[in-house]
C-alpha atoms as a PDB file:
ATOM      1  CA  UNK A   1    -149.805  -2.356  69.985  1.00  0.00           C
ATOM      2  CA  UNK A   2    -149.607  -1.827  66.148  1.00  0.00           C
ATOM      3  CA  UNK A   3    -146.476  -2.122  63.613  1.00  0.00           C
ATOM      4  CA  UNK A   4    -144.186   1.423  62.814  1.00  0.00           C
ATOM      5  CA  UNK A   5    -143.443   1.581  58.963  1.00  0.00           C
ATOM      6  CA  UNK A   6    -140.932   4.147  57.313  1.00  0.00           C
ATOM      7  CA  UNK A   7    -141.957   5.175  53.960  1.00  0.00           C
ATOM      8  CA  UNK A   8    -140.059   6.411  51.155  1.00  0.00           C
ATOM      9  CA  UNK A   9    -136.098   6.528  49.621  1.00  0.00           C
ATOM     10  CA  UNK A  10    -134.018   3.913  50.536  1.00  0.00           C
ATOM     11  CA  UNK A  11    -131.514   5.493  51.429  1.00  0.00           C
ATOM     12  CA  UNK A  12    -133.550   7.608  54.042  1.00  0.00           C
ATOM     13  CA  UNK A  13    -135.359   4.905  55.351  1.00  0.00           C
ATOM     14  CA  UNK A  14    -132.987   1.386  55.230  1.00  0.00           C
ATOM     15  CA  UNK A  15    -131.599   2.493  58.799  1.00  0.00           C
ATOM     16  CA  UNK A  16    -135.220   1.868  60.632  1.00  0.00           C
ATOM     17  CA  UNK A  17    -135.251  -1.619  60.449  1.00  0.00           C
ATOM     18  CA  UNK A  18    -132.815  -2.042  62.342  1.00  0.00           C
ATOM     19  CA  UNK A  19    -135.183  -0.522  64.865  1.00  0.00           C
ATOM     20  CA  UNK A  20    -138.163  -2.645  64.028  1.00  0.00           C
ATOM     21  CA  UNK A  21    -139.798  -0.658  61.752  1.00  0.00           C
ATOM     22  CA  UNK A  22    -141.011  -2.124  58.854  1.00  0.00           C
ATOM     23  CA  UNK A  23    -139.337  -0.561  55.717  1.00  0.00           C
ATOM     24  CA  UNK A  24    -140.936   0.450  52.461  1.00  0.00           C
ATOM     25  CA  UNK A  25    -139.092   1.822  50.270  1.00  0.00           C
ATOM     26  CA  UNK A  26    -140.445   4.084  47.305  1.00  0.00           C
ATOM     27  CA  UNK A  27    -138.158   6.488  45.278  1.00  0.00           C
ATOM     28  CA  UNK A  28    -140.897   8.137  43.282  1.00  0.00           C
ATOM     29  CA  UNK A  29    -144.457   9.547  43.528  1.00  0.00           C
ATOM     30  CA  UNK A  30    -146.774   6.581  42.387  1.00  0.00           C
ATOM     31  CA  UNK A  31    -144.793   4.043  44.368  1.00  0.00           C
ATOM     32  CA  UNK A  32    -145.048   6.297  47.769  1.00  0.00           C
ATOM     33  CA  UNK A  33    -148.498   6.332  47.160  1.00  0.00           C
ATOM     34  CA  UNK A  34    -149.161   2.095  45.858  1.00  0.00           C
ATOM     35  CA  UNK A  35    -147.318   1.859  49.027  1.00  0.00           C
ATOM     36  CA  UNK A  36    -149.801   4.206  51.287  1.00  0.00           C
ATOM     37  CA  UNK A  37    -153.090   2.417  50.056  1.00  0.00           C
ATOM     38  CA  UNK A  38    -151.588  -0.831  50.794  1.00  0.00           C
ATOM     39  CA  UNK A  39    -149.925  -0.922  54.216  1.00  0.00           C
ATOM     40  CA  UNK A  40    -150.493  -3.570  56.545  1.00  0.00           C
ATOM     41  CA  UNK A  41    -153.283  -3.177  58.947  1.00  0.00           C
ATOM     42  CA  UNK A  42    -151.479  -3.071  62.077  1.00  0.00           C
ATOM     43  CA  UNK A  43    -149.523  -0.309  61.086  1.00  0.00           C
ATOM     44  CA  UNK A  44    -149.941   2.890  63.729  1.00  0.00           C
ATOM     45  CA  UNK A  45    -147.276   5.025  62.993  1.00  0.00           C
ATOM     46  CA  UNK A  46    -145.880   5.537  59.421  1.00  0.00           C
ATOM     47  CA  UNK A  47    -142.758   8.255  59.322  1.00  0.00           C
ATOM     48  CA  UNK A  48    -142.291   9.590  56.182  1.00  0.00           C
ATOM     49  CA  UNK A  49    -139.436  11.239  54.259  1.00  0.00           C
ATOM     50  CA  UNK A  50    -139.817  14.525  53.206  1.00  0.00           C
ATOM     51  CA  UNK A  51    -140.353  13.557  49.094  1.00  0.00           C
ATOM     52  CA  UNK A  52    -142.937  11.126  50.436  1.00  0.00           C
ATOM     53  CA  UNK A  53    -144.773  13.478  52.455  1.00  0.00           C
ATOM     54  CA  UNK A  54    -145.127  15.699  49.019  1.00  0.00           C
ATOM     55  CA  UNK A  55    -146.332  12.853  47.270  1.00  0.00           C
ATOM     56  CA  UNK A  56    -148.973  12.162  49.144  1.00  0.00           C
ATOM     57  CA  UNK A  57    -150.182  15.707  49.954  1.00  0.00           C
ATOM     58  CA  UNK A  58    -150.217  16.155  46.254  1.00  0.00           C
ATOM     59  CA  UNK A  59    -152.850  13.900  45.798  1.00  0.00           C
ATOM     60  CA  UNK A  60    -154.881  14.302  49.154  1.00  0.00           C
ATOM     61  CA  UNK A  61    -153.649  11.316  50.500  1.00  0.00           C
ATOM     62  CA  UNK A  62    -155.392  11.111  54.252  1.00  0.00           C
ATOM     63  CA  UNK A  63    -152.231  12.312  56.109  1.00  0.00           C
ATOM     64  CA  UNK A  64    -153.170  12.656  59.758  1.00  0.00           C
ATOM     65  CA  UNK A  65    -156.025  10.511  60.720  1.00  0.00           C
ATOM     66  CA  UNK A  66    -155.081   6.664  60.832  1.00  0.00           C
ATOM     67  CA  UNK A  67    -152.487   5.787  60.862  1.00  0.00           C
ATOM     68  CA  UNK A  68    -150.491   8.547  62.721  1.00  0.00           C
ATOM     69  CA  UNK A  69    -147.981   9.910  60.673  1.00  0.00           C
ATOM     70  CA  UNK A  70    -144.469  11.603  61.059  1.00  0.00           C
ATOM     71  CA  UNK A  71    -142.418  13.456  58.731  1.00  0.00           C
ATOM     72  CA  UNK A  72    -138.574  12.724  59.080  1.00  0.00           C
ATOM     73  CA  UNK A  73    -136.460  16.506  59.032  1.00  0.00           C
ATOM     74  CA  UNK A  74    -135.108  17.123  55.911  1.00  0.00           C
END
């Protein structure tokens, strides 16, 4: 069973670690997406804030295939 990660403002994200999920935290664009190419391997689930959802989908990021993702409500 793979790693969850939470990707994007710390202050939306700092919370999950305290339920295992390994944090990343990226407050703009460029650092969402240095983040994205470069999470661990056994990552399966990544939930992403809302401003790091739009970051990747601005540059056709691969959102959906692996890893799974989920966007956090706004």
């Amino acid at each position: 069973m793979g790693r969850v990660a939470a990707l994007g403002e710390r202050s939306r994200v700092a919370g999950l670690a305290l339920a295992g999920a390994v944090v990343l935290v990226a407050d703009a664009p460029e650092a969402v997406r240095r983040c994205w190419r470069t999470l661990p391997g056994d990552v399966d689930l990544v939930i992403l804030t809302p401003a790091a959802a739009e970051a990747l989908s601005e540059t056709g990021e691969a959102l959906g295939s692996r890893p799974l993702t989920a966007v956090m409500p706004s």
